[in-house]
Protein backbone atom coordinates (compact mmCIF):
# COMPACT_ATOMS: atom_id res chain seq x y z
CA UNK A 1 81.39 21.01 -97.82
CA UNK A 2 77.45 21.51 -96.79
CA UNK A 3 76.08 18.09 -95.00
CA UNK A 4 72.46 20.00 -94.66
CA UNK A 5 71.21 17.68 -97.54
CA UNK A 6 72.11 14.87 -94.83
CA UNK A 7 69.48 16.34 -92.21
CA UNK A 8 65.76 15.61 -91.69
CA UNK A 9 63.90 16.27 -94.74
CA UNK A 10 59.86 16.14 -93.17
CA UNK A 11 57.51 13.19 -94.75
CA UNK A 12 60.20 11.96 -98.40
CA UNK A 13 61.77 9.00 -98.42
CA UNK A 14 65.03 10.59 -99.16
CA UNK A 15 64.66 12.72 -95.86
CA UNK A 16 64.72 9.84 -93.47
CA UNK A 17 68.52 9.28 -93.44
CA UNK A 18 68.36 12.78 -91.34
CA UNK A 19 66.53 10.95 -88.54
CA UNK A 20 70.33 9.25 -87.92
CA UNK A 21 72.35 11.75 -89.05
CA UNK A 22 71.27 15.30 -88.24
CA UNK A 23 72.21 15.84 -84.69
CA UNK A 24 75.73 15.86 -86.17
CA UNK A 25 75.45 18.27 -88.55
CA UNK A 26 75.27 22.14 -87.44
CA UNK A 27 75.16 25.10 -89.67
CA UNK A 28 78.01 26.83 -88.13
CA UNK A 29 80.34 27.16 -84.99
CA UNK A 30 78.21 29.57 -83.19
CA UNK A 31 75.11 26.60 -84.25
CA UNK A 32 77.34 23.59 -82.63
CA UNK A 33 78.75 25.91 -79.59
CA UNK A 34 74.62 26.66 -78.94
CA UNK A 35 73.90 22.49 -78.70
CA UNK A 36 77.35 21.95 -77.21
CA UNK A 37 77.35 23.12 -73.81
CA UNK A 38 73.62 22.21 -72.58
CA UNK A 39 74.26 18.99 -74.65
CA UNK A 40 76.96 18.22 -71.77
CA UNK A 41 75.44 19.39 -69.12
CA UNK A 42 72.39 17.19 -69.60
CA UNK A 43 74.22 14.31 -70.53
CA UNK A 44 76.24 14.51 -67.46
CA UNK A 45 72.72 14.60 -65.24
CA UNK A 46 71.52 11.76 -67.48
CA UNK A 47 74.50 9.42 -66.78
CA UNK A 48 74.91 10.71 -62.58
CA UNK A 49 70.62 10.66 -62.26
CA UNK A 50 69.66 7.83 -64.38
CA UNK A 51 72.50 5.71 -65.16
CA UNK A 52 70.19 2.54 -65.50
CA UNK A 53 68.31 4.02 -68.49
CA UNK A 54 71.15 6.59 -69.57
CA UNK A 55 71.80 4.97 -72.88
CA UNK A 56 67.93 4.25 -73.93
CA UNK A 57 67.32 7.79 -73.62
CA UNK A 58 69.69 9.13 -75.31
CA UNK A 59 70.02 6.70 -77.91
CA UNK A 60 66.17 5.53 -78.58
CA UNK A 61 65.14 8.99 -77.74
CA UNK A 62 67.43 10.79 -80.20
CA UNK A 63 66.01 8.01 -83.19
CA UNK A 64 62.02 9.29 -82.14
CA UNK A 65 63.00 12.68 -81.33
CA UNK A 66 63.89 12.74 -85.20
CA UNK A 67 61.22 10.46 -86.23
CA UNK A 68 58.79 13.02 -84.52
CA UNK A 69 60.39 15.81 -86.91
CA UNK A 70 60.28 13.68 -89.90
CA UNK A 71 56.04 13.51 -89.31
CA UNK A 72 55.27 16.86 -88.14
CA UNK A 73 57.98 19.06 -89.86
CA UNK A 74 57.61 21.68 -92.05
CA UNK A 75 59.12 21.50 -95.81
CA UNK A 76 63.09 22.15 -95.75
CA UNK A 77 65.96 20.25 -93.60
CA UNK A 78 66.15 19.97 -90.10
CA UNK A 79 70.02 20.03 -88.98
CA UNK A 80 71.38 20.11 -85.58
CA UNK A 81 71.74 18.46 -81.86
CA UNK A 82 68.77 20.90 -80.72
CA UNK A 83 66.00 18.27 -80.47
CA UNK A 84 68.34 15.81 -78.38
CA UNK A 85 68.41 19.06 -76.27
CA UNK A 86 65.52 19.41 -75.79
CA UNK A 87 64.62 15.79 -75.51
CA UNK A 88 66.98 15.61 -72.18
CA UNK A 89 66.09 18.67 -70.95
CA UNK A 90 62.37 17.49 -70.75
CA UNK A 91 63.29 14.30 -69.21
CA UNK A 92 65.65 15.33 -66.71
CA UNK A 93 63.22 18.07 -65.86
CA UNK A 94 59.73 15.93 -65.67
CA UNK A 95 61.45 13.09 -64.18
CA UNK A 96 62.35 15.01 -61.11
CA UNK A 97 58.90 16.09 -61.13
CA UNK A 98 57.16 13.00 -61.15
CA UNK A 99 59.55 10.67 -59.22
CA UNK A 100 59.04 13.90 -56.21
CA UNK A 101 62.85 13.14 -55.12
CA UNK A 102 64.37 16.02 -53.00
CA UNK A 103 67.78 15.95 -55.15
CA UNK A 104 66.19 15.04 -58.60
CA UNK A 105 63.51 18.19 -57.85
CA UNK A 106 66.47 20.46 -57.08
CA UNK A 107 68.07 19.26 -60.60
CA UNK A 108 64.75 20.29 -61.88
CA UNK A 109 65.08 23.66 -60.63
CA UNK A 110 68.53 24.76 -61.79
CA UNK A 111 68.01 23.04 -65.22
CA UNK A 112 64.27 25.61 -65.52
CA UNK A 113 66.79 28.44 -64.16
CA UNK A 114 69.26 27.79 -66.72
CA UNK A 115 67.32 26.94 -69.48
CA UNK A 116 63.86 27.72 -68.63
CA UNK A 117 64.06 30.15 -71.89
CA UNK A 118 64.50 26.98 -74.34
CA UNK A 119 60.75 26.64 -73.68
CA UNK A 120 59.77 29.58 -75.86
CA UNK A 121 61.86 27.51 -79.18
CA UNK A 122 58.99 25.09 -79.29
CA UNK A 123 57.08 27.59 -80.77
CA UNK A 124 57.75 29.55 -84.68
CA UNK A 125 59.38 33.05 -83.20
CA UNK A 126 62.41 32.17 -85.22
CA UNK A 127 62.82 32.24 -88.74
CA UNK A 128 65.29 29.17 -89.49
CA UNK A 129 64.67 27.27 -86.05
CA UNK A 130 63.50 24.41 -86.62
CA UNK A 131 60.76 24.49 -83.54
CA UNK A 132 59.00 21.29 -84.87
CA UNK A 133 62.67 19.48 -83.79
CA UNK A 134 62.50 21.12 -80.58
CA UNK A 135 59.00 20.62 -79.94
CA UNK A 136 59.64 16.63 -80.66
CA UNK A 137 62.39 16.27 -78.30
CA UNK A 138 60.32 17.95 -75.40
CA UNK A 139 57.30 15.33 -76.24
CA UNK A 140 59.76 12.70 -76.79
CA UNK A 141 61.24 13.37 -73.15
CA UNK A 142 57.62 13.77 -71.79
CA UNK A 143 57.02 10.18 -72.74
CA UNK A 144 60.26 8.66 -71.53
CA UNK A 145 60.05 10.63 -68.11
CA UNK A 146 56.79 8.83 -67.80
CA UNK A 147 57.42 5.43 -68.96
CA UNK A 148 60.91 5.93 -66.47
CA UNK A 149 59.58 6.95 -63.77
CA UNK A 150 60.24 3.49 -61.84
CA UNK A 151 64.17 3.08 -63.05
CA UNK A 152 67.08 5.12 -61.78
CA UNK A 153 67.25 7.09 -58.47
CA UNK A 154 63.88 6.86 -56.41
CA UNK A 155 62.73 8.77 -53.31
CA UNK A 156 63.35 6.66 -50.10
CA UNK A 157 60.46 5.68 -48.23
CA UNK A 158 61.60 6.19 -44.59
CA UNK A 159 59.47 3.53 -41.94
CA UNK A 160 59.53 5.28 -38.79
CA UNK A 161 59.27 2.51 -35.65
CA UNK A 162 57.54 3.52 -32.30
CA UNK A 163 60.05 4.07 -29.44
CA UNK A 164 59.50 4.52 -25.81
CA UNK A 165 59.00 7.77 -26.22
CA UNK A 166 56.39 7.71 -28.46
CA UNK A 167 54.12 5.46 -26.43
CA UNK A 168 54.00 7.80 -23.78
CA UNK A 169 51.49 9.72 -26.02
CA UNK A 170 48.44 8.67 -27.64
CA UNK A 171 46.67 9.28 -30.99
CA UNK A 172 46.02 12.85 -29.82
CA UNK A 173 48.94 13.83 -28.56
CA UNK A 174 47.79 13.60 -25.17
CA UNK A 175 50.90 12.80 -22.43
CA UNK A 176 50.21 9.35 -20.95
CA UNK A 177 52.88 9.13 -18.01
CA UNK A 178 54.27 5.22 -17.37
CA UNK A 179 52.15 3.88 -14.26
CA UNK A 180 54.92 2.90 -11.65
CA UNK A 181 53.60 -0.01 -9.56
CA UNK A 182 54.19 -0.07 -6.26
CA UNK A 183 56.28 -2.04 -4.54
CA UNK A 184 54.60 -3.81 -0.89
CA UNK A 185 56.39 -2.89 2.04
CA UNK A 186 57.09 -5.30 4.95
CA UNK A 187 57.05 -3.83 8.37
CA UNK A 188 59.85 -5.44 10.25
């Protein structure tokens, strides 16, 4: 049975009921193993990273991301779990960015190493990609990395306290030995 008729159909009426149910509907195997694996790798850095807005993300995002596809799609149906790909990938990616935490940063990196070549879907070099899906998603996680950036795991501020040792220097750097008072001796 074909469920494509169930996906995003851009800007008619009859199209919107894609918006909930097209990241479940793939073309094919090879289609659902493609979404499958990144699909669980980012959810599992969603839920560790940003537990606190884990479900808003994925479920508010996924409802825009499609929105997004319904507006600026071209004529035909939009099927898949790609734009919910690409919607976490841009979050988890510009969140570590913009929050500047070590960990979150290094995240950042291996997700660009491992799929740093999604970035080239957001554009038409496919025939039957539906880039307009994936472009949503990465706009989509844009926004909610930067509406986010305050929730989930933050970059400690460390408050460093003078010690002893410190104030034996001064602003420049400059060794400032203790002055030893001297004790008054008594001749006996």
């Amino acid at each position: 049975m074909n469920f494509t008729q169930f996906g995003v159909y851009p800007r008619s009426l009859g199209g919107l009921k894609g918006i909930l149910f097209s990241p479940f509907i793939h073309s094919g195997t090879k289609h659902l193993f493609n979404n499958s694996i990144p699909v669980f790798v980012f959810l599992a850095m969603l839920f560790y990273f940003y537990k606190e807005v884990a479900w808003k993300i994925i479920l508010l995002g996924s409802l825009l991301t499609g929105c997004l596809t319904w507006l600026i799609g071209s004529e035909g149906f939009h099927i898949g779990m790609s734009g919910v790909v690409y919607l976490l990938f841009s979050f988890v990616f510009f969140s570590g960015i913009f929050r500047r935490h070590f960990r979150l940063i290094s995240v950042s990196l291996v997700v660009i190493f491992l799929y740093g070549s999604m970035f080239w879907y957001v554009f038409p070099i496919e025939k039957g990609v539906s880039w307009e899906g994936h472009l949503s998603g990465l706009i989509i996680g844009f926004i909610f990395s930067v509406l986010y950036r305050k929730k989930g795991s933050q970059r400690k501020e460390y408050i460093f306290q003078k010690t002893e040792f410190d104030l034996l220097f001064d602003e420049k750097g400059n060794f400032n030995p203790p002055q030893v008072e001297e004790e008054e001796t008594k001749d006996s």
